[in-house]
N, C-alpha and C. Protein backbone atom coordinates (compact mmCIF):
# COMPACT_ATOMS: atom_id res chain seq x y z
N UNK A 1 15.99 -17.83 -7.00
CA UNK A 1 15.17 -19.04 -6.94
C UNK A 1 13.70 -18.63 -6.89
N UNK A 2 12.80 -19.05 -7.62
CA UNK A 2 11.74 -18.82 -7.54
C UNK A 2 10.93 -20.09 -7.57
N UNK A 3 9.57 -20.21 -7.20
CA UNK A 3 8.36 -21.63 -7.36
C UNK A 3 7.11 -21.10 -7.44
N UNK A 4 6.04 -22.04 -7.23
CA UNK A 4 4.72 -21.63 -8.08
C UNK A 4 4.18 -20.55 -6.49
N UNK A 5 4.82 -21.24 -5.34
CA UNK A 5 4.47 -20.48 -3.96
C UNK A 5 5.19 -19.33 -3.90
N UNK A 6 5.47 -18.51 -4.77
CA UNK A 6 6.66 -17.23 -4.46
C UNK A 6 5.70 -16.13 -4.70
N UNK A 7 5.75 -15.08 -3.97
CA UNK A 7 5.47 -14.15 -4.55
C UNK A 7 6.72 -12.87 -4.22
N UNK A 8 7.18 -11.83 -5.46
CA UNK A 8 7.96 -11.20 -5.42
C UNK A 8 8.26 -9.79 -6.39
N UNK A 9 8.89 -9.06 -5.78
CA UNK A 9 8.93 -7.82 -5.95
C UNK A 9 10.32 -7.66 -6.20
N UNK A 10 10.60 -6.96 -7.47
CA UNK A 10 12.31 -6.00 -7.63
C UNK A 10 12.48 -4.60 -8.18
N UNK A 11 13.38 -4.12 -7.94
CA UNK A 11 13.85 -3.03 -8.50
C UNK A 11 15.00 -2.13 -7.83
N UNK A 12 15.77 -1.17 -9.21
CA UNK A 12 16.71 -1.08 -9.40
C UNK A 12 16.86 0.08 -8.90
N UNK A 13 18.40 0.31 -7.36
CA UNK A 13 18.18 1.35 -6.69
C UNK A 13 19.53 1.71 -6.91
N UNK A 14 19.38 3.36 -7.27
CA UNK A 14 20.97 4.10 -7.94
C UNK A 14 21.00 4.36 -6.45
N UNK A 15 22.14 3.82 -5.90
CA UNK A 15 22.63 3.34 -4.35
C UNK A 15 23.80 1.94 -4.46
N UNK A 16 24.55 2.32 -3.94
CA UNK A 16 25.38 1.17 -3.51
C UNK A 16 25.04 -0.15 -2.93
N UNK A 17 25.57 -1.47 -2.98
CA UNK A 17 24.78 -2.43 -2.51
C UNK A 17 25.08 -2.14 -0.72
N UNK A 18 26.74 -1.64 -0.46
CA UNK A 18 26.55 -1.25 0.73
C UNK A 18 25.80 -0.57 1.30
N UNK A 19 25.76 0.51 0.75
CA UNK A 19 25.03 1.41 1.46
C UNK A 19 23.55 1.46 1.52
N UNK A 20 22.68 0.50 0.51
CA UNK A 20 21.34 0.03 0.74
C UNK A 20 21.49 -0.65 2.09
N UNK A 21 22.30 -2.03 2.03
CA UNK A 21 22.04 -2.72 3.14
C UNK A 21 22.35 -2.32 4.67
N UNK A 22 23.02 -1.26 4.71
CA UNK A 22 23.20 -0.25 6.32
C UNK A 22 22.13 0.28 6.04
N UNK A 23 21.21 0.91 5.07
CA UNK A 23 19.81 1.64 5.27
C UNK A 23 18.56 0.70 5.84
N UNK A 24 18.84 -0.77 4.96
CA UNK A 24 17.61 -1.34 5.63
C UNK A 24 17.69 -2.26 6.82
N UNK A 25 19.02 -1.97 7.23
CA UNK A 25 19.25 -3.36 8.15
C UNK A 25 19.61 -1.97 9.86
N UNK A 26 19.73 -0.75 9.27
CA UNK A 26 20.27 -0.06 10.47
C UNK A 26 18.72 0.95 10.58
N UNK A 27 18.18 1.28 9.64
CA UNK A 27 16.73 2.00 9.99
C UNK A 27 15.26 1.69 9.01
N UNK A 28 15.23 0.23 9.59
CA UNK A 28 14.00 -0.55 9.44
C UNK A 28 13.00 0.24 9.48
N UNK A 29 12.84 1.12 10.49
CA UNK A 29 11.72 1.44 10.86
C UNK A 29 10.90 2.51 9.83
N UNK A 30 12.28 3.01 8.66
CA UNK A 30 11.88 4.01 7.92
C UNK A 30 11.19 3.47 6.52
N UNK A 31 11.14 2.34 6.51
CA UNK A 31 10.45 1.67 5.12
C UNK A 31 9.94 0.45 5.22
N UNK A 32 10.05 0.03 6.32
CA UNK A 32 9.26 -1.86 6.37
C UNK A 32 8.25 -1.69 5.95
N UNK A 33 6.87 -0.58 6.31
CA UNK A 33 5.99 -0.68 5.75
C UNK A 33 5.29 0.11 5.49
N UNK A 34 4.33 0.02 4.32
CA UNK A 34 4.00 0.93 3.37
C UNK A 34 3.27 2.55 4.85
N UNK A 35 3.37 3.52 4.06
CA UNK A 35 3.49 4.87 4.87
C UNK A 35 1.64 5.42 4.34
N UNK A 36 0.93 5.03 5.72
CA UNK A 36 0.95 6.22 6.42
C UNK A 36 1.38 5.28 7.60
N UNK A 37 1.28 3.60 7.75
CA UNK A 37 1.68 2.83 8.22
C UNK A 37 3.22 3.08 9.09
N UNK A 38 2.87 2.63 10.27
CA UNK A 38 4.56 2.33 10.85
C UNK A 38 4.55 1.51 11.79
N UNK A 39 5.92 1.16 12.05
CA UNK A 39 6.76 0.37 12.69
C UNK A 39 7.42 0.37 13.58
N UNK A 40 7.05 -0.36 14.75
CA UNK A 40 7.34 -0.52 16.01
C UNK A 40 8.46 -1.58 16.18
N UNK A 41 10.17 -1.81 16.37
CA UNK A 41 10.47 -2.83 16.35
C UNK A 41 10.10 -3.27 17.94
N UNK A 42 9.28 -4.30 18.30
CA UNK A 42 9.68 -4.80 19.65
C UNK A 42 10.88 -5.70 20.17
N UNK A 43 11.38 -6.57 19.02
CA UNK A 43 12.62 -7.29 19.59
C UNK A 43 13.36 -7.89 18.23
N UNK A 44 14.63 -7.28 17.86
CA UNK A 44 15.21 -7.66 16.56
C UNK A 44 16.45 -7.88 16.50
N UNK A 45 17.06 -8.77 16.30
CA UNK A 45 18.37 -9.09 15.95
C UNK A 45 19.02 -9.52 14.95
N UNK A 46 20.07 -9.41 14.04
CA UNK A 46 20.60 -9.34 12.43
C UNK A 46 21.56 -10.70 13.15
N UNK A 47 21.29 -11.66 13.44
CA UNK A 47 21.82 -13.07 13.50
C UNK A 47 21.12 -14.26 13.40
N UNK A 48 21.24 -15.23 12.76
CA UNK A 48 20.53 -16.49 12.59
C UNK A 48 20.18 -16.90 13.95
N UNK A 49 18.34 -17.34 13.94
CA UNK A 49 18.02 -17.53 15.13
C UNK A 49 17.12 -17.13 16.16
N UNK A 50 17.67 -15.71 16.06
CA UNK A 50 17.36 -14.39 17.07
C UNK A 50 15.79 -14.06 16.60
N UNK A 51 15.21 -13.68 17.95
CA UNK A 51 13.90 -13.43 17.26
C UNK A 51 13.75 -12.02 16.95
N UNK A 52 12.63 -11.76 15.45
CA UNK A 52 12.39 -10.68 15.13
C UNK A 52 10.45 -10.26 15.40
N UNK A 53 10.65 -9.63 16.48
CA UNK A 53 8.87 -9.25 16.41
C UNK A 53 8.51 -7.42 16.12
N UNK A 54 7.67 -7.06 15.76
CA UNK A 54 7.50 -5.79 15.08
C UNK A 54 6.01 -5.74 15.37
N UNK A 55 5.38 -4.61 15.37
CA UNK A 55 4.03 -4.22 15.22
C UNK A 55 4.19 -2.94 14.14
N UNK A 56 3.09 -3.26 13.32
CA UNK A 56 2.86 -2.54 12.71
C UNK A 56 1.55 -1.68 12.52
N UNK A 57 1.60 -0.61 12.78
CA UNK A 57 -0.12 0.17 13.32
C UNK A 57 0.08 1.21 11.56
N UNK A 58 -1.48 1.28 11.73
CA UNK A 58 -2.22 2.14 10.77
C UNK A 58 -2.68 3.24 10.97
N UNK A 59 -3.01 3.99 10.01
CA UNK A 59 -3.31 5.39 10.39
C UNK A 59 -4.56 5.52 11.50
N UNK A 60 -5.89 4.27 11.31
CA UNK A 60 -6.53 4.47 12.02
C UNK A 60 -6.94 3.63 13.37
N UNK A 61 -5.61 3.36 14.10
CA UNK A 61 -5.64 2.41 15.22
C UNK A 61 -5.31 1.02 14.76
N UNK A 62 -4.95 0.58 13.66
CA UNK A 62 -4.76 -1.20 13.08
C UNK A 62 -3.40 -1.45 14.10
N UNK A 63 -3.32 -2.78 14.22
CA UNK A 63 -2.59 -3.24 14.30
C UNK A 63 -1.97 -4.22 14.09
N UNK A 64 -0.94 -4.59 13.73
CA UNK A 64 -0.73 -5.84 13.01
C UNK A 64 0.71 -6.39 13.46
N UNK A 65 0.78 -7.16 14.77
CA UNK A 65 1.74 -7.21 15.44
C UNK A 65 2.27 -9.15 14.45
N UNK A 66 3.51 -9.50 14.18
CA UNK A 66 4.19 -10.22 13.85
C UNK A 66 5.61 -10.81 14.72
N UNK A 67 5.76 -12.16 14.59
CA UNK A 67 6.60 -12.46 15.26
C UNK A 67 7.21 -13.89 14.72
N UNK A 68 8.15 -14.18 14.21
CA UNK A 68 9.08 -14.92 14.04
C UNK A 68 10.73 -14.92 14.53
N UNK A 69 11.22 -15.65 13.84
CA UNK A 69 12.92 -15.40 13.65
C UNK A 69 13.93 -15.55 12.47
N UNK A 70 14.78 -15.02 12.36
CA UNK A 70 15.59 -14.69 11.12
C UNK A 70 16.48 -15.95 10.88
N UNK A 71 16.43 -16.52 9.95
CA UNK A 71 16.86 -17.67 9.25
C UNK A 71 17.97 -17.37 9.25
N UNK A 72 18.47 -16.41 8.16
CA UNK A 72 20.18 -16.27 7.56
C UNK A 72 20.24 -14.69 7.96
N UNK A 73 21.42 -14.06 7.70
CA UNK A 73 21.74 -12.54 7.69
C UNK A 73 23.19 -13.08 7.05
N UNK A 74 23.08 -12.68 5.61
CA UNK A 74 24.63 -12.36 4.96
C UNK A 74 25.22 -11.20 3.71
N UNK A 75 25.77 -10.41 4.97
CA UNK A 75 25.75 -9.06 4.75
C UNK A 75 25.89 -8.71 3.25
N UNK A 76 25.06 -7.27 3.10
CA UNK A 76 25.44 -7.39 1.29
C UNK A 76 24.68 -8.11 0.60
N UNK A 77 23.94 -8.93 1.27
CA UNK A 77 23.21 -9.85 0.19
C UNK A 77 22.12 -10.12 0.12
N UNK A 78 21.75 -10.81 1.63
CA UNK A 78 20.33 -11.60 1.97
C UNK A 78 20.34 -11.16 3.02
N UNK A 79 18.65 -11.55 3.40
CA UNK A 79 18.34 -11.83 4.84
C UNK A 79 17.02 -12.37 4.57
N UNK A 80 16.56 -13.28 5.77
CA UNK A 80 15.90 -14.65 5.47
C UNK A 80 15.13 -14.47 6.75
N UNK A 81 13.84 -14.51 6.79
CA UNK A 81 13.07 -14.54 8.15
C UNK A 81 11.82 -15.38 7.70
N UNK A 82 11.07 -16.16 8.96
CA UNK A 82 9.74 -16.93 8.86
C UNK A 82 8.79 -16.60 10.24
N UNK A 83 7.73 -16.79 10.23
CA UNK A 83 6.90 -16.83 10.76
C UNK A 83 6.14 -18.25 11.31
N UNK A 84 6.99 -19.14 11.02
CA UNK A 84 6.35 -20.61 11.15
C UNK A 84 7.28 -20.88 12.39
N UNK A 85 8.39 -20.09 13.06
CA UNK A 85 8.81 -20.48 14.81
C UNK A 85 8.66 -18.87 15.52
N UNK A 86 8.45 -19.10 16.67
CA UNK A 86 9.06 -18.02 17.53
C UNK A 86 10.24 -18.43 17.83
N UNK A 87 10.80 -17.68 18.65
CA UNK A 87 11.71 -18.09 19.51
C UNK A 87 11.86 -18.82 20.19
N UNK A 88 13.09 -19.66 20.65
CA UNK A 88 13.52 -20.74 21.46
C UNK A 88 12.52 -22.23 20.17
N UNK A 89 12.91 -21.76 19.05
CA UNK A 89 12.26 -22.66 18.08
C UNK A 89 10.83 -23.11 18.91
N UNK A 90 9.89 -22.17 18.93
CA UNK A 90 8.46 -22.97 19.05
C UNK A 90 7.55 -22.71 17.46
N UNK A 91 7.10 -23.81 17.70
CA UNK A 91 6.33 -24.22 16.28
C UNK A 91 5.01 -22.75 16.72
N UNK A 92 4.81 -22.29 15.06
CA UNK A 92 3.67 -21.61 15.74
C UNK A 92 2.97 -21.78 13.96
N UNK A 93 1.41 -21.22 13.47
CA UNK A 93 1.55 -21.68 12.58
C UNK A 93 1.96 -20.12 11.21
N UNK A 94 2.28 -21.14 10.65
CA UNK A 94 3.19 -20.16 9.59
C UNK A 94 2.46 -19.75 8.43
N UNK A 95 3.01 -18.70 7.95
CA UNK A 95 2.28 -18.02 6.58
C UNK A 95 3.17 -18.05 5.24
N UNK A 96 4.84 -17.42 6.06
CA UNK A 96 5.79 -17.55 4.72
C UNK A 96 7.21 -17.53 5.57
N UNK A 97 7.85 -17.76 4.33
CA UNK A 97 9.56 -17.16 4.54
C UNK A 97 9.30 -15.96 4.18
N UNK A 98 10.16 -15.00 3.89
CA UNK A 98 10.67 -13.71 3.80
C UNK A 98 11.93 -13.80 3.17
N UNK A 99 12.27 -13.04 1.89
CA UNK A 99 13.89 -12.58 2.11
C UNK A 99 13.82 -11.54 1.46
N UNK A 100 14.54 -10.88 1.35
CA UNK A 100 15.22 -9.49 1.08
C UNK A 100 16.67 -9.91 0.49
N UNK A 101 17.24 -9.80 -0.73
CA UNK A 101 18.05 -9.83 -1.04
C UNK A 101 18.63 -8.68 -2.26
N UNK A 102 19.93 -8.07 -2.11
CA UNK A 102 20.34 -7.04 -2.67
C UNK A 102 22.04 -7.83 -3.62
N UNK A 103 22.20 -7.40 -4.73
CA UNK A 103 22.91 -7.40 -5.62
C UNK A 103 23.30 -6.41 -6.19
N UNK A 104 24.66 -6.11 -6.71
CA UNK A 104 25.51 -5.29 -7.30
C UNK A 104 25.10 -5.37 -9.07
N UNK A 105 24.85 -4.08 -9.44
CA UNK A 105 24.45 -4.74 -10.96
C UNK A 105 25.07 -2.95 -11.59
N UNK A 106 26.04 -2.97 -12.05
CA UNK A 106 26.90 -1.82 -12.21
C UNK A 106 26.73 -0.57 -11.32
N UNK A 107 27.56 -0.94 -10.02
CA UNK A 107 27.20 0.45 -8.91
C UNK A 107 26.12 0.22 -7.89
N UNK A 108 24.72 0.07 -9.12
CA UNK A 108 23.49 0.14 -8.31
C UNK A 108 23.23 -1.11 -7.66
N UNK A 109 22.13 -1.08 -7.13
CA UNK A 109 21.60 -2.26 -6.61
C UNK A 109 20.15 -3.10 -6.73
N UNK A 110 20.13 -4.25 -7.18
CA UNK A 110 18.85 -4.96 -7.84
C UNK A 110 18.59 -5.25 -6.48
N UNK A 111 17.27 -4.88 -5.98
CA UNK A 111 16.86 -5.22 -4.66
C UNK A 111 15.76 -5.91 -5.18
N UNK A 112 15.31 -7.61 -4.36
CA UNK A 112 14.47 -8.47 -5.11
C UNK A 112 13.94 -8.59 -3.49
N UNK A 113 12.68 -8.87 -3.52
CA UNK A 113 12.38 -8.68 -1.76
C UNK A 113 10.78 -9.65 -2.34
N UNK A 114 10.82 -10.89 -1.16
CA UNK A 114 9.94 -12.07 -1.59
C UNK A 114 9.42 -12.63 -0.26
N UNK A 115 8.19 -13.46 -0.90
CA UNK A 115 7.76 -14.41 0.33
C UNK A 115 7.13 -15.56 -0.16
N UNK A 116 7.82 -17.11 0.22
CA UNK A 116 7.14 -18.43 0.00
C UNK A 116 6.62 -18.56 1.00
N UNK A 117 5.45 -19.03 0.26
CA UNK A 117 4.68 -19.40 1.37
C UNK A 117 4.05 -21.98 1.14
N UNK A 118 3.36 -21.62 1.97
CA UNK A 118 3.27 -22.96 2.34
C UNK A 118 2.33 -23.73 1.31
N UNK A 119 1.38 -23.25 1.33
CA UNK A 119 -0.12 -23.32 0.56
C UNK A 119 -0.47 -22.53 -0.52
N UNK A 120 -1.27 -23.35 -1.58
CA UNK A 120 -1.23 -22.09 -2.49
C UNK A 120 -2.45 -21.45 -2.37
N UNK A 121 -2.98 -21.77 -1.13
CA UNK A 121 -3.95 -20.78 -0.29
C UNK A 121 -3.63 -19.48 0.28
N UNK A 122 -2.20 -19.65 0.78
CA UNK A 122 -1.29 -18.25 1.85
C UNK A 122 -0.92 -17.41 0.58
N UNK A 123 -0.58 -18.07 -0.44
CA UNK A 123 0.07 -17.28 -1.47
C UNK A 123 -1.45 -16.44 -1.82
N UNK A 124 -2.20 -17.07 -1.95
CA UNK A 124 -3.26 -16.15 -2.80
C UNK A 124 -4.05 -15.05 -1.84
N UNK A 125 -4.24 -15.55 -0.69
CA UNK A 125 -4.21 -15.07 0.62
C UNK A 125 -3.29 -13.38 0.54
N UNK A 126 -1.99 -13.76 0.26
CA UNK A 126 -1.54 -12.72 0.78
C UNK A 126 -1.24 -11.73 -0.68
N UNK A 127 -1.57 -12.23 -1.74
CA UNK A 127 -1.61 -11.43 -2.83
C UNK A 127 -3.19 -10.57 -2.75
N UNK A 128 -3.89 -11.47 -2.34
CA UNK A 128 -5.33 -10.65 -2.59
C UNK A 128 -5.49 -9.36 -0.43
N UNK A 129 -4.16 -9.67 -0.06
CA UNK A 129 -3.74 -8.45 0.79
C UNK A 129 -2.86 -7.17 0.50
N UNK A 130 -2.80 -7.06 -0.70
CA UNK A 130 -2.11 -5.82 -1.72
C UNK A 130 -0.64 -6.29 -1.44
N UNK A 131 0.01 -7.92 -1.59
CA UNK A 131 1.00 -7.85 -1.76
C UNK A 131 2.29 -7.12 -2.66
N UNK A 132 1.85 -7.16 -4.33
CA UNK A 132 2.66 -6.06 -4.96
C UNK A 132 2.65 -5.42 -4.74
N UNK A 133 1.27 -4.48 -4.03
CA UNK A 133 1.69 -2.70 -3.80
C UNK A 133 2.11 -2.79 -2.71
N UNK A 134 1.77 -3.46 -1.37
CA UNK A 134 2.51 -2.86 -0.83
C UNK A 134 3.93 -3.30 -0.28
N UNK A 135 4.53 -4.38 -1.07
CA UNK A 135 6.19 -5.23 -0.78
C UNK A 135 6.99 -3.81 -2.02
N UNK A 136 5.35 -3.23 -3.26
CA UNK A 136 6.04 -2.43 -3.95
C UNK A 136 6.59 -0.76 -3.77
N UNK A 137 5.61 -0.83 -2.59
CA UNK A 137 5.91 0.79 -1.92
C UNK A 137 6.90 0.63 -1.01
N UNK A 138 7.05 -0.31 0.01
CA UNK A 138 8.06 -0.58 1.01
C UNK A 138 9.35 -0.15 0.08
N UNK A 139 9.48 -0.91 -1.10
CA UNK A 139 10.75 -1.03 -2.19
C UNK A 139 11.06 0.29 -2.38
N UNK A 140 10.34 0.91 -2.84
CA UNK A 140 10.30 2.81 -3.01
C UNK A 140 10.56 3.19 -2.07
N UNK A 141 10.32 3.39 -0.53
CA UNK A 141 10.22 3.86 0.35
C UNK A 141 12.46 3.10 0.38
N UNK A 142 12.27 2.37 0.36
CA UNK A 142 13.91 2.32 0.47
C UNK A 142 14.74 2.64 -0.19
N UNK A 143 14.25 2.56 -1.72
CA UNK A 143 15.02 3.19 -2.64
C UNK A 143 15.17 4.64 -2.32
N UNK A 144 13.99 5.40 -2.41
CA UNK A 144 14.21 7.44 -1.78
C UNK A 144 15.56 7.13 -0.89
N UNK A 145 14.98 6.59 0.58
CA UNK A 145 15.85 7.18 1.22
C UNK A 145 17.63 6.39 1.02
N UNK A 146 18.10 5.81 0.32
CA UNK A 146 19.19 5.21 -0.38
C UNK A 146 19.55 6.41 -1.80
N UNK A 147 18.54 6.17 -1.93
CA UNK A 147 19.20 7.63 -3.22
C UNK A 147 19.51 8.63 -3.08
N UNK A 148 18.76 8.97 -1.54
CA UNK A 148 19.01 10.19 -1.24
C UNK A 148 20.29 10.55 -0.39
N UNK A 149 20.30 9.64 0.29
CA UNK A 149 21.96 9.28 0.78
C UNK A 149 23.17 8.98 -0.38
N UNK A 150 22.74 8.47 -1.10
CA UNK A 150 23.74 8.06 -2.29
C UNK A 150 24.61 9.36 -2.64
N UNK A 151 23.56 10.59 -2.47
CA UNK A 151 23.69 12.05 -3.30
C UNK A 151 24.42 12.89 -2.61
N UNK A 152 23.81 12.78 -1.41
CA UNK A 152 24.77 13.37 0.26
C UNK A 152 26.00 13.26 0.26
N UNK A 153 26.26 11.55 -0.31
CA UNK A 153 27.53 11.77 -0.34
C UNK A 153 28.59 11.22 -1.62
N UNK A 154 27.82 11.49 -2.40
CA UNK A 154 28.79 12.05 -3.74
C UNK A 154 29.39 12.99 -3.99
């Protein structure tokens, strides 16, 4: 599904759809975001609901702490998060959805990884924040380490 508020990123990872989705759903911390960048999870849970908050620091002291909760989790496939509640559903104000979704496309896996947003202010907003490069390095950064597992155990 796509709209004029989408912005999105894909590509094709020689990796299993299983075995992508145990890489990004069991060690987040190794590709959420673009590298020299990393990732702090502070509170995360793979169930509709549950809140997900993360900080993310930069090489030179940044920080960029986030906090919502995860919409859907269905394994193998999707996962769905926003920034428009915290937890215990409080309104807070929002920027986008999120999903991450992975597909079987002979063996490999079409990993399509997106964010709608509200306004076509947030959208432009967050494109003119190096959205392709960096939703496009995160993508790389998962593909390596999926390929490289793929090989381990072939």
């Amino acid at each position: 599904m796509s709209n004029d508020l989408e912005l999105s990123v894909t590509r094709l990872i020689d990796a299993p759809v299983e075995l992508v989705w145990k890489i990004a759903t069991e060690r987040l911390t190794e590709w959420w975001c673009p590298k020299p960048w990393t990732t702090e999870i502070v509170d995360h849970e793979w169930r509709p609901g549950a809140r997900t908050a993360m900080i993310m620091r930069g090489p030179n002291g940044e920080e960029h702490p986030t906090e919502g909760i995860v919409l859907e989790v269905t394994p193998n496939t999707r996962f769905v998060f926003t920034d428009a509640l915290k937890a215990g559903w409080i309104p807070q104000t929002a920027f986008m959805v999120g999903f991450f979704e992975f597909a079987d496309e002979g063996g490999k896996t079409r990993y399509t990884a997106g964010a709608r947003h509200w306004t076509a202010e947030a959208k432009a907003r967050h494109e003119a924040m190096g959205f392709t490069e960096g939703w496009g390095k995160v993508a790389e950064q998962l593909a390596a380490i999926a390929e490289a597992e793929a090989r381990v155990d072939a």
